[in-house]
C-alpha atoms as a PDB file:
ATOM      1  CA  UNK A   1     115.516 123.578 105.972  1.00  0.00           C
ATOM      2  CA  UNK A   2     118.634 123.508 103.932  1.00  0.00           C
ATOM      3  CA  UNK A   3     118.302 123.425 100.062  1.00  0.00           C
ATOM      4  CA  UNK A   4     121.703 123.532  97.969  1.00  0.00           C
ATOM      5  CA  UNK A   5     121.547 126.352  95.401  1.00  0.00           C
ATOM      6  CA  UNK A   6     121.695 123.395  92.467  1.00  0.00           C
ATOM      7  CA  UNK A   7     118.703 121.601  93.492  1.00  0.00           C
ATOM      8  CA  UNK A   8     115.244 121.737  91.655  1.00  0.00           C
ATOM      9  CA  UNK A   9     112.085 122.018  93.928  1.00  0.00           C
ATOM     10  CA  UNK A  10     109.040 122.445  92.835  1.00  0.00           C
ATOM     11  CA  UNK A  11     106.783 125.022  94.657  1.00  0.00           C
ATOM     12  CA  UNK A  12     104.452 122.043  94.439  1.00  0.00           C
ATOM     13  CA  UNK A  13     105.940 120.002  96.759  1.00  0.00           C
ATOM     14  CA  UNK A  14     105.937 119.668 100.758  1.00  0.00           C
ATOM     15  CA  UNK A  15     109.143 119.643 102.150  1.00  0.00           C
ATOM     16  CA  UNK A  16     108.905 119.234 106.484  1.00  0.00           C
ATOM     17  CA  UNK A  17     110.968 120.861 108.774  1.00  0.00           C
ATOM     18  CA  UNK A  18     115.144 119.939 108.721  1.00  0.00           C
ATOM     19  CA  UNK A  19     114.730 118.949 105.345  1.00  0.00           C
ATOM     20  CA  UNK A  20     118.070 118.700 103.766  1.00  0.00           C
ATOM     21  CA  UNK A  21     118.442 118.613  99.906  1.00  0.00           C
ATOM     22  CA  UNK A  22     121.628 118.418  98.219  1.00  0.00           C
ATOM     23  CA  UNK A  23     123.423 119.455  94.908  1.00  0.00           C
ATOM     24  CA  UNK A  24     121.786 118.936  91.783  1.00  0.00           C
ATOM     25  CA  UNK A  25     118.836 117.101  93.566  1.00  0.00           C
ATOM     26  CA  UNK A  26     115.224 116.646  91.651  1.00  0.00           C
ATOM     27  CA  UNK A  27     112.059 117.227  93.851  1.00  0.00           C
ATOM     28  CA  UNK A  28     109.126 117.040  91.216  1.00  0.00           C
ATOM     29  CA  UNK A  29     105.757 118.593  91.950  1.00  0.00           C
ATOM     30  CA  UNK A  30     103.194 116.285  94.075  1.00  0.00           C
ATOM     31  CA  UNK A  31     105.640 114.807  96.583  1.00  0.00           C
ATOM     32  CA  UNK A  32     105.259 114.956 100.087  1.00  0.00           C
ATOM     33  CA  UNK A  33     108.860 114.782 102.114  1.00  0.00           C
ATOM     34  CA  UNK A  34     108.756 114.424 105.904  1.00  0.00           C
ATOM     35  CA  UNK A  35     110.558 116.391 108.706  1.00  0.00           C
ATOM     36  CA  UNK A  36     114.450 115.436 109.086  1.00  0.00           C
ATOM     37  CA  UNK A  37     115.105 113.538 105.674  1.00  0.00           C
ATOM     38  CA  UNK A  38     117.932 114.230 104.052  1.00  0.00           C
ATOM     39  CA  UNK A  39     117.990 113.717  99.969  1.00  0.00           C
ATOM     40  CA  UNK A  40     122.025 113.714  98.577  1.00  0.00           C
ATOM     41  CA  UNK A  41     123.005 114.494  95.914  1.00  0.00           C
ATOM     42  CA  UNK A  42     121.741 113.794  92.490  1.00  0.00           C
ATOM     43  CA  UNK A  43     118.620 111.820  94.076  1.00  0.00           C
ATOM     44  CA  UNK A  44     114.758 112.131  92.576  1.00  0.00           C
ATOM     45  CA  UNK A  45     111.716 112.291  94.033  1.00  0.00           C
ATOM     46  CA  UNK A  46     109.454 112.373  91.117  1.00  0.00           C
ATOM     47  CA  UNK A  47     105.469 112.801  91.480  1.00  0.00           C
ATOM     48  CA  UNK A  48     103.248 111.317  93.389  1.00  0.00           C
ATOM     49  CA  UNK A  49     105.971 110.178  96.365  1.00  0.00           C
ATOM     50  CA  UNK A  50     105.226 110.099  99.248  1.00  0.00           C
ATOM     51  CA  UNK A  51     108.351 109.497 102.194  1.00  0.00           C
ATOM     52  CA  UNK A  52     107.786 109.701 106.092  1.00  0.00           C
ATOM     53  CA  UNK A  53     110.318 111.158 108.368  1.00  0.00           C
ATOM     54  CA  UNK A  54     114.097 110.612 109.543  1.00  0.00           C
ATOM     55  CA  UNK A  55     115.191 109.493 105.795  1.00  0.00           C
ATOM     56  CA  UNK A  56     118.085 109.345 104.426  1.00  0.00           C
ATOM     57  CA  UNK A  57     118.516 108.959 100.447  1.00  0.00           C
ATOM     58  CA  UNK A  58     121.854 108.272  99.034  1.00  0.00           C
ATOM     59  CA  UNK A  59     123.018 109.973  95.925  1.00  0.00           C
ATOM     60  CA  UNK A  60     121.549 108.605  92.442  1.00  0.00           C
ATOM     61  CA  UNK A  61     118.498 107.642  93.796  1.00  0.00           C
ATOM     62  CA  UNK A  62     115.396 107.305  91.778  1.00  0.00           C
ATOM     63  CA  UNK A  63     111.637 107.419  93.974  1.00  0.00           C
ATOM     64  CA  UNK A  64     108.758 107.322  92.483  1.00  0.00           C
ATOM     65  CA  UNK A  65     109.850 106.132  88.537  1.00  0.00           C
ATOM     66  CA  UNK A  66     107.058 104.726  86.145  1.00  0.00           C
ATOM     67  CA  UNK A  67     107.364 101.480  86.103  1.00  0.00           C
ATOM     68  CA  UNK A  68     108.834  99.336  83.739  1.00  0.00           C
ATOM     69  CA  UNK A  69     105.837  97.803  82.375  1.00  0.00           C
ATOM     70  CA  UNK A  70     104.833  97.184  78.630  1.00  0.00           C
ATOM     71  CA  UNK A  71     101.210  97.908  79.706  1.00  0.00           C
ATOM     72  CA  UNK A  72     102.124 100.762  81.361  1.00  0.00           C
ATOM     73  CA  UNK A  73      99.787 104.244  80.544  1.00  0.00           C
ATOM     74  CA  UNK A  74     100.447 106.871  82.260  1.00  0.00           C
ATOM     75  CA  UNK A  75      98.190 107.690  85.208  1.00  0.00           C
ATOM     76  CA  UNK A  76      98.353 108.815  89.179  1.00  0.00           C
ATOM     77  CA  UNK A  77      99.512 105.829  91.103  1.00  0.00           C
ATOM     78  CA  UNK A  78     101.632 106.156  93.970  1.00  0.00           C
ATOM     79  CA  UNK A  79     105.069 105.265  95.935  1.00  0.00           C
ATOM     80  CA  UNK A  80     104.374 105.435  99.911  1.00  0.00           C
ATOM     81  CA  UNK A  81     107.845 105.528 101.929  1.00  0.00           C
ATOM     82  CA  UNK A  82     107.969 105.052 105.844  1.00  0.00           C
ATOM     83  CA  UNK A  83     110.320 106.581 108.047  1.00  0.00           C
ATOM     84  CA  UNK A  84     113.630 105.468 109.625  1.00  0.00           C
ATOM     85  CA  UNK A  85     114.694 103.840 106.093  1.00  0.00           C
ATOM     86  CA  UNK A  86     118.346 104.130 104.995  1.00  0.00           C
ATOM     87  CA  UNK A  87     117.895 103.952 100.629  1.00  0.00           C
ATOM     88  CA  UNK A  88     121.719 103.824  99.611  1.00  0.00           C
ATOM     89  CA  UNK A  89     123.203 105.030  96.151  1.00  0.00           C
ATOM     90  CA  UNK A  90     121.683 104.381  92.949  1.00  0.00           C
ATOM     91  CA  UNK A  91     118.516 102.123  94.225  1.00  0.00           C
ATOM     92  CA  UNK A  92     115.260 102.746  92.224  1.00  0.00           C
ATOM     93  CA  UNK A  93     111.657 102.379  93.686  1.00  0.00           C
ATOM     94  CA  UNK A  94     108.569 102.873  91.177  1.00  0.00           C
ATOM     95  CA  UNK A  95     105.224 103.579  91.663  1.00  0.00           C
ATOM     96  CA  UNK A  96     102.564 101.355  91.012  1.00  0.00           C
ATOM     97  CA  UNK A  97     101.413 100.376  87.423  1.00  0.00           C
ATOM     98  CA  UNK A  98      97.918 100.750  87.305  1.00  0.00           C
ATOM     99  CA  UNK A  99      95.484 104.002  88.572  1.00  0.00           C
ATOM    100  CA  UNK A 100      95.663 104.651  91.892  1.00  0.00           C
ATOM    101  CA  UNK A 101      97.746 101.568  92.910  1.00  0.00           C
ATOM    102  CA  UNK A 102     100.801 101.999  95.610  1.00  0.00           C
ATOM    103  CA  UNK A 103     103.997 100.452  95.676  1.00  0.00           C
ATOM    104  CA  UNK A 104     104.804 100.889  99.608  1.00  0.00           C
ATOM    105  CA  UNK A 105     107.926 100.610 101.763  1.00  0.00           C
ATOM    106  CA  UNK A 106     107.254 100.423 105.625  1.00  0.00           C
ATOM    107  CA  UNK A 107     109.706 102.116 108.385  1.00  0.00           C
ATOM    108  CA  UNK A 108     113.159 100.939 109.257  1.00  0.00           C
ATOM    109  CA  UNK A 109     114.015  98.998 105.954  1.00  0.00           C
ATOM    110  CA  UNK A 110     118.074  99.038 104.720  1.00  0.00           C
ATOM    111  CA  UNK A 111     117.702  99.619 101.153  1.00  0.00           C
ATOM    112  CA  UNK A 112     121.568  98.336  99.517  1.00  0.00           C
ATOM    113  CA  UNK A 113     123.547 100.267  96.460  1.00  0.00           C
ATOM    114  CA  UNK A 114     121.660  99.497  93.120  1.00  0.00           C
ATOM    115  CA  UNK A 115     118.977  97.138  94.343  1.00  0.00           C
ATOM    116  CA  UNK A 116     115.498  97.907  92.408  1.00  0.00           C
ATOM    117  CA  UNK A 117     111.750  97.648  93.652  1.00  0.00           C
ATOM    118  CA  UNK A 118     109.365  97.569  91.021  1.00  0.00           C
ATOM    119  CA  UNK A 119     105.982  98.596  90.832  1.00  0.00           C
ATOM    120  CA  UNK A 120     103.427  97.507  93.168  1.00  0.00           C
ATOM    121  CA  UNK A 121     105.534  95.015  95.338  1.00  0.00           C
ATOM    122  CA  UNK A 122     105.389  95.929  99.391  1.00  0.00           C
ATOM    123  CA  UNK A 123     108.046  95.840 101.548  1.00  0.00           C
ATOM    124  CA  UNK A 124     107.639  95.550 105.416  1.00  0.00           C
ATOM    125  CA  UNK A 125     109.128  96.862 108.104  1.00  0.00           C
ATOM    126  CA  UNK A 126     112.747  96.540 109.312  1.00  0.00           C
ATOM    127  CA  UNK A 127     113.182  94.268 105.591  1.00  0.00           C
ATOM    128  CA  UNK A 128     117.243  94.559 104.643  1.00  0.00           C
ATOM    129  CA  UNK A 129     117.749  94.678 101.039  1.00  0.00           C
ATOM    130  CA  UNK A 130     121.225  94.027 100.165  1.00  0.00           C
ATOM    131  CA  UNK A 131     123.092  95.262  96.644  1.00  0.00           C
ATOM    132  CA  UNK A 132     122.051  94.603  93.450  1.00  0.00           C
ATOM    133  CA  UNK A 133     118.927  92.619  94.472  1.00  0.00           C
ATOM    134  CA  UNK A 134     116.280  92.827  91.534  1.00  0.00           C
ATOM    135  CA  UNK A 135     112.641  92.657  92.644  1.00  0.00           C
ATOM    136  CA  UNK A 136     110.103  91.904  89.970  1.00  0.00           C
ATOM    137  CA  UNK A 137     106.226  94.146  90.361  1.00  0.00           C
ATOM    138  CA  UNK A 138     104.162  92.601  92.995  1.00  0.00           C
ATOM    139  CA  UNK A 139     106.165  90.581  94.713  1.00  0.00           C
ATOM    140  CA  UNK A 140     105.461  91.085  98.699  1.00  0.00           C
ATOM    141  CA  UNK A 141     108.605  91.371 101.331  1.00  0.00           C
ATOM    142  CA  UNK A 142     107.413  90.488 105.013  1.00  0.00           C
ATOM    143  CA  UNK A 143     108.902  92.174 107.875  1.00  0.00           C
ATOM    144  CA  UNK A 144     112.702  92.106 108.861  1.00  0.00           C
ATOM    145  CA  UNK A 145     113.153  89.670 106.068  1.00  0.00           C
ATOM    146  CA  UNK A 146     116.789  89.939 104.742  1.00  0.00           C
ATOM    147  CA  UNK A 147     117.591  89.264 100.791  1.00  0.00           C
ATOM    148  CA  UNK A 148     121.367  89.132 100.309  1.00  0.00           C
ATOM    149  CA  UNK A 149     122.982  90.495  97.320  1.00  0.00           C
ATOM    150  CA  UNK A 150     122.178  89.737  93.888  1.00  0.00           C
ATOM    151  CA  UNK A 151     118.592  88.100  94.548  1.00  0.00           C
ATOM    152  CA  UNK A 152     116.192  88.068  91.515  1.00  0.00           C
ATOM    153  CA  UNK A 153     112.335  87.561  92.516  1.00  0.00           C
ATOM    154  CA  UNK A 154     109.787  86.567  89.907  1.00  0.00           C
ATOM    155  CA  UNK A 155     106.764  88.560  90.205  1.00  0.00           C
ATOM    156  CA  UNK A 156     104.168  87.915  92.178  1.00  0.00           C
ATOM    157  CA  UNK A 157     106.510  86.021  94.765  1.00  0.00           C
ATOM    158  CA  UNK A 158     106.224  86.498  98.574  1.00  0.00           C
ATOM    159  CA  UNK A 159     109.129  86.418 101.475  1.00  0.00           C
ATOM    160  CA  UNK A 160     108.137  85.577 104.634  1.00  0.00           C
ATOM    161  CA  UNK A 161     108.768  87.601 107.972  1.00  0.00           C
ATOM    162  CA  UNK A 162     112.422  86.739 109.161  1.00  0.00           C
ATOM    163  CA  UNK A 163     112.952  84.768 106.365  1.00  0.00           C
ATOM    164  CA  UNK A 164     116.740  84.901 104.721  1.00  0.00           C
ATOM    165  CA  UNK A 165     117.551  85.057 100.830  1.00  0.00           C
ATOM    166  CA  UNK A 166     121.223  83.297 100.086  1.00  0.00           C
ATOM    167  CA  UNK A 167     123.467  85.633  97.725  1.00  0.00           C
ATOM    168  CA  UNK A 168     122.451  85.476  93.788  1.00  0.00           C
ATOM    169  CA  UNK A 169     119.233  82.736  94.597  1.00  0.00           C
ATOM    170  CA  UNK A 170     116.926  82.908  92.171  1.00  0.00           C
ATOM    171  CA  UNK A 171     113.421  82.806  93.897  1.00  0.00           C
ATOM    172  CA  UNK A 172     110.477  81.560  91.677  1.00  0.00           C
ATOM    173  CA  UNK A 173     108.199  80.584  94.738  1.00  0.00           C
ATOM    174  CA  UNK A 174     106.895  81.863  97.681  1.00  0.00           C
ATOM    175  CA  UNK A 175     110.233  81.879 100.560  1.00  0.00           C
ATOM    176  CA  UNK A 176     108.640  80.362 104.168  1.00  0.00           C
ATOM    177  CA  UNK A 177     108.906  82.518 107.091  1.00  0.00           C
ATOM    178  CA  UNK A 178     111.500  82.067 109.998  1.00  0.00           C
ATOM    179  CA  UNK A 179     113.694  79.819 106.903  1.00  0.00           C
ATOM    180  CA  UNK A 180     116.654  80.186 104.898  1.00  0.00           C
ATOM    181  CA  UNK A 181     116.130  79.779 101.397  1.00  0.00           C
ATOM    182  CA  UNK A 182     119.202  79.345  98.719  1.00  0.00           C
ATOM    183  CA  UNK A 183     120.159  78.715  95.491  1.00  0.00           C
ATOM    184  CA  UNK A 184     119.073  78.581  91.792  1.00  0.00           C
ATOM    185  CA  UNK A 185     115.998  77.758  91.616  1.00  0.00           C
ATOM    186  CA  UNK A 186     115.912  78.924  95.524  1.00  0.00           C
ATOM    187  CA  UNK A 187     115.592  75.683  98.427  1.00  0.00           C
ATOM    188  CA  UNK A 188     114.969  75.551 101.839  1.00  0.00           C
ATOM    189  CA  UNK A 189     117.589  74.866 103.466  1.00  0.00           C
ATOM    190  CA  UNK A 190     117.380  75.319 107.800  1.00  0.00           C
ATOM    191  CA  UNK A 191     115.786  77.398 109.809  1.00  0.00           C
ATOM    192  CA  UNK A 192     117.155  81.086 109.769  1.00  0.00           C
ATOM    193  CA  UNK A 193     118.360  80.611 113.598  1.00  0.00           C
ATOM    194  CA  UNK A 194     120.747  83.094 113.815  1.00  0.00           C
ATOM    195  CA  UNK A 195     118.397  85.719 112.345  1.00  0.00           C
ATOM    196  CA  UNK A 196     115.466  84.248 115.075  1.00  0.00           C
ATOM    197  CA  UNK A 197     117.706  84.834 117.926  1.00  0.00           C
ATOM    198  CA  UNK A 198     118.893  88.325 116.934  1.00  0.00           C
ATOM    199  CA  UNK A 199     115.278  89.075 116.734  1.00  0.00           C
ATOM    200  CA  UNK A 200     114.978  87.767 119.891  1.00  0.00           C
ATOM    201  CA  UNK A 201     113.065  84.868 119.775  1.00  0.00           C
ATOM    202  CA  UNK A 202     113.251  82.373 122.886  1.00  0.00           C
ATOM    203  CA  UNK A 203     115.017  79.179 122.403  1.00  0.00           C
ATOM    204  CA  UNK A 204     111.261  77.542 123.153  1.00  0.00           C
ATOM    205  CA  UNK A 205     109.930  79.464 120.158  1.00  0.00           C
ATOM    206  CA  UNK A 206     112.836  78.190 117.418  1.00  0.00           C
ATOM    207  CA  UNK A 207     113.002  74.459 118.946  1.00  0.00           C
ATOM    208  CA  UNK A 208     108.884  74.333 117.627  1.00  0.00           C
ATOM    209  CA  UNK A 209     110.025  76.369 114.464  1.00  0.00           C
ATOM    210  CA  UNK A 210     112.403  73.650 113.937  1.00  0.00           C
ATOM    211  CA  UNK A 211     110.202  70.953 114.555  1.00  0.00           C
ATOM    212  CA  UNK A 212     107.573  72.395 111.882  1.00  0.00           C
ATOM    213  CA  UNK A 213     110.350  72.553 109.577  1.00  0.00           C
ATOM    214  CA  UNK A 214     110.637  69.027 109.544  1.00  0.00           C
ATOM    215  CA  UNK A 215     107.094  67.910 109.392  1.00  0.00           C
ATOM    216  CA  UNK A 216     106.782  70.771 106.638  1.00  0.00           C
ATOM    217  CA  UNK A 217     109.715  69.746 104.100  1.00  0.00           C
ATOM    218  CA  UNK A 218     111.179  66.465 105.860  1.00  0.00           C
ATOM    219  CA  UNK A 219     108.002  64.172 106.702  1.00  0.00           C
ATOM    220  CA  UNK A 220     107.218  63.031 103.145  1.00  0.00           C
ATOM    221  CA  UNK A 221     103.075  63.991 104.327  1.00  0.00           C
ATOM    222  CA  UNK A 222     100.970  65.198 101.979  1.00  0.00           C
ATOM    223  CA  UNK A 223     100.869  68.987 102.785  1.00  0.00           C
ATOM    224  CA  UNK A 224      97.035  68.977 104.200  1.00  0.00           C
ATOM    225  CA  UNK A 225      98.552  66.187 106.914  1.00  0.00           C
ATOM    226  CA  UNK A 226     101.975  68.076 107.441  1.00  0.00           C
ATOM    227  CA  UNK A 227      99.601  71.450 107.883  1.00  0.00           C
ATOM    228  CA  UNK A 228      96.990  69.701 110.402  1.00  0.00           C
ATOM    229  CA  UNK A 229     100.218  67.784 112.241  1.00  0.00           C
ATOM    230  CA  UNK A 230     101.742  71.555 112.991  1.00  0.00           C
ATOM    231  CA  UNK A 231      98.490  72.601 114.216  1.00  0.00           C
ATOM    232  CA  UNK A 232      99.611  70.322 117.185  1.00  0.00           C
ATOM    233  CA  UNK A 233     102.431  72.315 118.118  1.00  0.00           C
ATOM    234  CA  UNK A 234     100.383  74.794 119.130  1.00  0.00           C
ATOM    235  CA  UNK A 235     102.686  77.911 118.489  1.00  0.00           C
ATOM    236  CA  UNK A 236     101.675  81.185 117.582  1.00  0.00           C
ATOM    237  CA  UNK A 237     104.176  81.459 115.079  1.00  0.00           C
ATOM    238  CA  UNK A 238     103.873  78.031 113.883  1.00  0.00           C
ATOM    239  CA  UNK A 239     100.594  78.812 113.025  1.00  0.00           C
ATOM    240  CA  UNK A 240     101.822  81.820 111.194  1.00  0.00           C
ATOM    241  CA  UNK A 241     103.775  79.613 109.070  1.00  0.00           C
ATOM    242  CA  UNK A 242     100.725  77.434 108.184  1.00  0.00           C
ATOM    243  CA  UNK A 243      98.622  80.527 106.913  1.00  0.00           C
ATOM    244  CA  UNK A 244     101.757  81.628 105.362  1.00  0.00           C
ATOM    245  CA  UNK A 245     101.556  78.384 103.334  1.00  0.00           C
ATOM    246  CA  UNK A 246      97.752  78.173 102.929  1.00  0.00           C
ATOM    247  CA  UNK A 247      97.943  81.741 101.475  1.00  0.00           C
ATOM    248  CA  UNK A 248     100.513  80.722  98.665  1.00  0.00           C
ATOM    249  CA  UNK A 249      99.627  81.013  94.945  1.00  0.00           C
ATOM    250  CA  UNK A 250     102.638  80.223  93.031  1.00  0.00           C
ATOM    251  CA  UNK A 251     103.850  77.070  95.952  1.00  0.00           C
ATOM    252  CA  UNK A 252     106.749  77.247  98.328  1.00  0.00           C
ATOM    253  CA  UNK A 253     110.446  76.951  98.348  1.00  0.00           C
ATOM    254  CA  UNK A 254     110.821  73.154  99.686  1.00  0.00           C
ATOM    255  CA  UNK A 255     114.289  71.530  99.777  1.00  0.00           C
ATOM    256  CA  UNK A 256     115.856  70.544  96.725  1.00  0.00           C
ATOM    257  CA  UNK A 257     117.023  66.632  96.368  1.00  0.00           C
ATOM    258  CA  UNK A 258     120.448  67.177  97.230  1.00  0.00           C
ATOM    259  CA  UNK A 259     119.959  68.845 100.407  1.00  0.00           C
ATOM    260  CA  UNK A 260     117.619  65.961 101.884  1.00  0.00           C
ATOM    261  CA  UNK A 261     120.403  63.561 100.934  1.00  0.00           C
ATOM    262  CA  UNK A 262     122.697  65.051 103.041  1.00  0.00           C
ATOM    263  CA  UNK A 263     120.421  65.432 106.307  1.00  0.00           C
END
């Protein structure tokens, strides 16, 4: 363990082995830091933080803030942190709003200079978060999605696994899995293929995403017939994106007029 002589720990945290903690770095009392994390300069883990292993935190981080919410009282609630995660300089994560409530991050995220997580909203694995992206409490990040600089997300919104976020969009709706969505208010606007195939996907697998694409936002069918049409593709991750859509609240992303102009 390696603590710089400027740092603040508090004898009531758990630090695990190869901690390193650098100058003028906050660790506040009820925080729980796993083995090989590294916390730079100026960072803050504040109370009730939890982060897993193999961390590293850039300097002028914040973990673990109370959240920026007018009906905020101050309680325990909770910031959960995975391992693998690379949070770079000056991003902010809070802690849920209400008792007991946990804003989580899974394992192997990118967290990008100055982006902000608020209260309550879950992040999956592997998610990239680029800089200055502003995420509103409860919104839900699938895994290895990737929001591109500058993103705002209304509350409450979700972003589907491999989906991609266009710089600045502004995303009022629920952004489809396995799609690109872009713009102000955010559109659909392709499949995200590149992102499928780094991932891996077979070239089977994104022809049927592509196909449910169109029936989804191109068909002009009512969504119940576009939903029960995909069912006969008869794709695991087709069917993904149908409970994906069946789960929505606030609506999806669909293309904007423009864009089905031009295809």
């Amino acid at each position: 363990m390696n603590i710089h002589s400027t740092a603040i720990v508090s004898r009531h945290a758990t630090l695990g082995s190869n901690v390193i903690i650098g100058p003028y770095a906050v660790i506040e009392r009820d925080t729980d830091i796993g083995e090989d994390c590294e916390i730079r300069a100026h960072a803050v883990v504040k109370r009730f933080t939890t982060i897993g292993s193999d961390n590293t935190v850039h300097e002028g981080v914040v973990l673990g803030g109370e959240p920026q919410d007018v009906g905020y009282e101050d309680c325990v609630s909770y910031l959960r942190i995975g391992s693998n995660n690379r949070i770079r300089e000056g991003v902010t994560i809070h802690r849920g709003t209400q008792p007991e409530s946990v804003t989580t991050v899974g394992s192997g995220c990118f967290i990008m200079a100055n982006a902000h997580v608020a209260h309550n909203c879950h992040v999956g694995d592997g998610a990239i978060i680029a800089n200055n992206v502003a995420l509103a409490g409860q919104v839900d990040i699938e895994d290895q999605a990737f929001i591109s600089g500058g993103v705002v997300v209304h509350q409450f919104c979700r972003i589907g696994r491999l989906a991609m976020i266009g710089g600045n969009s502004k995303v009022v709706q629920d952004c489809l899995p396995f799609v690109i969505t872009d713009g102000v208010p955010g559109r659909a606007r392709g499949v995200n293929i590149v992102g499928l195939r780094r991932a891996g996907l077979k070239s089977s697998e994104i022809r049927n995403l592509k196909a449910a694409y169109q029936v989804l936002l191109r068909s002009g069918l009512p969504l119940e017939g576009a939903l029960a049409r995909l069912t006969e593709l008869d794709d695991p991750l087709v069917y993904e994106l149908i409970d994906f859509v069946r789960a929505s609240t606030r609506g999806f992303c669909h293309e904007g007029k423009a864009q089905r102009a031009k295809s």
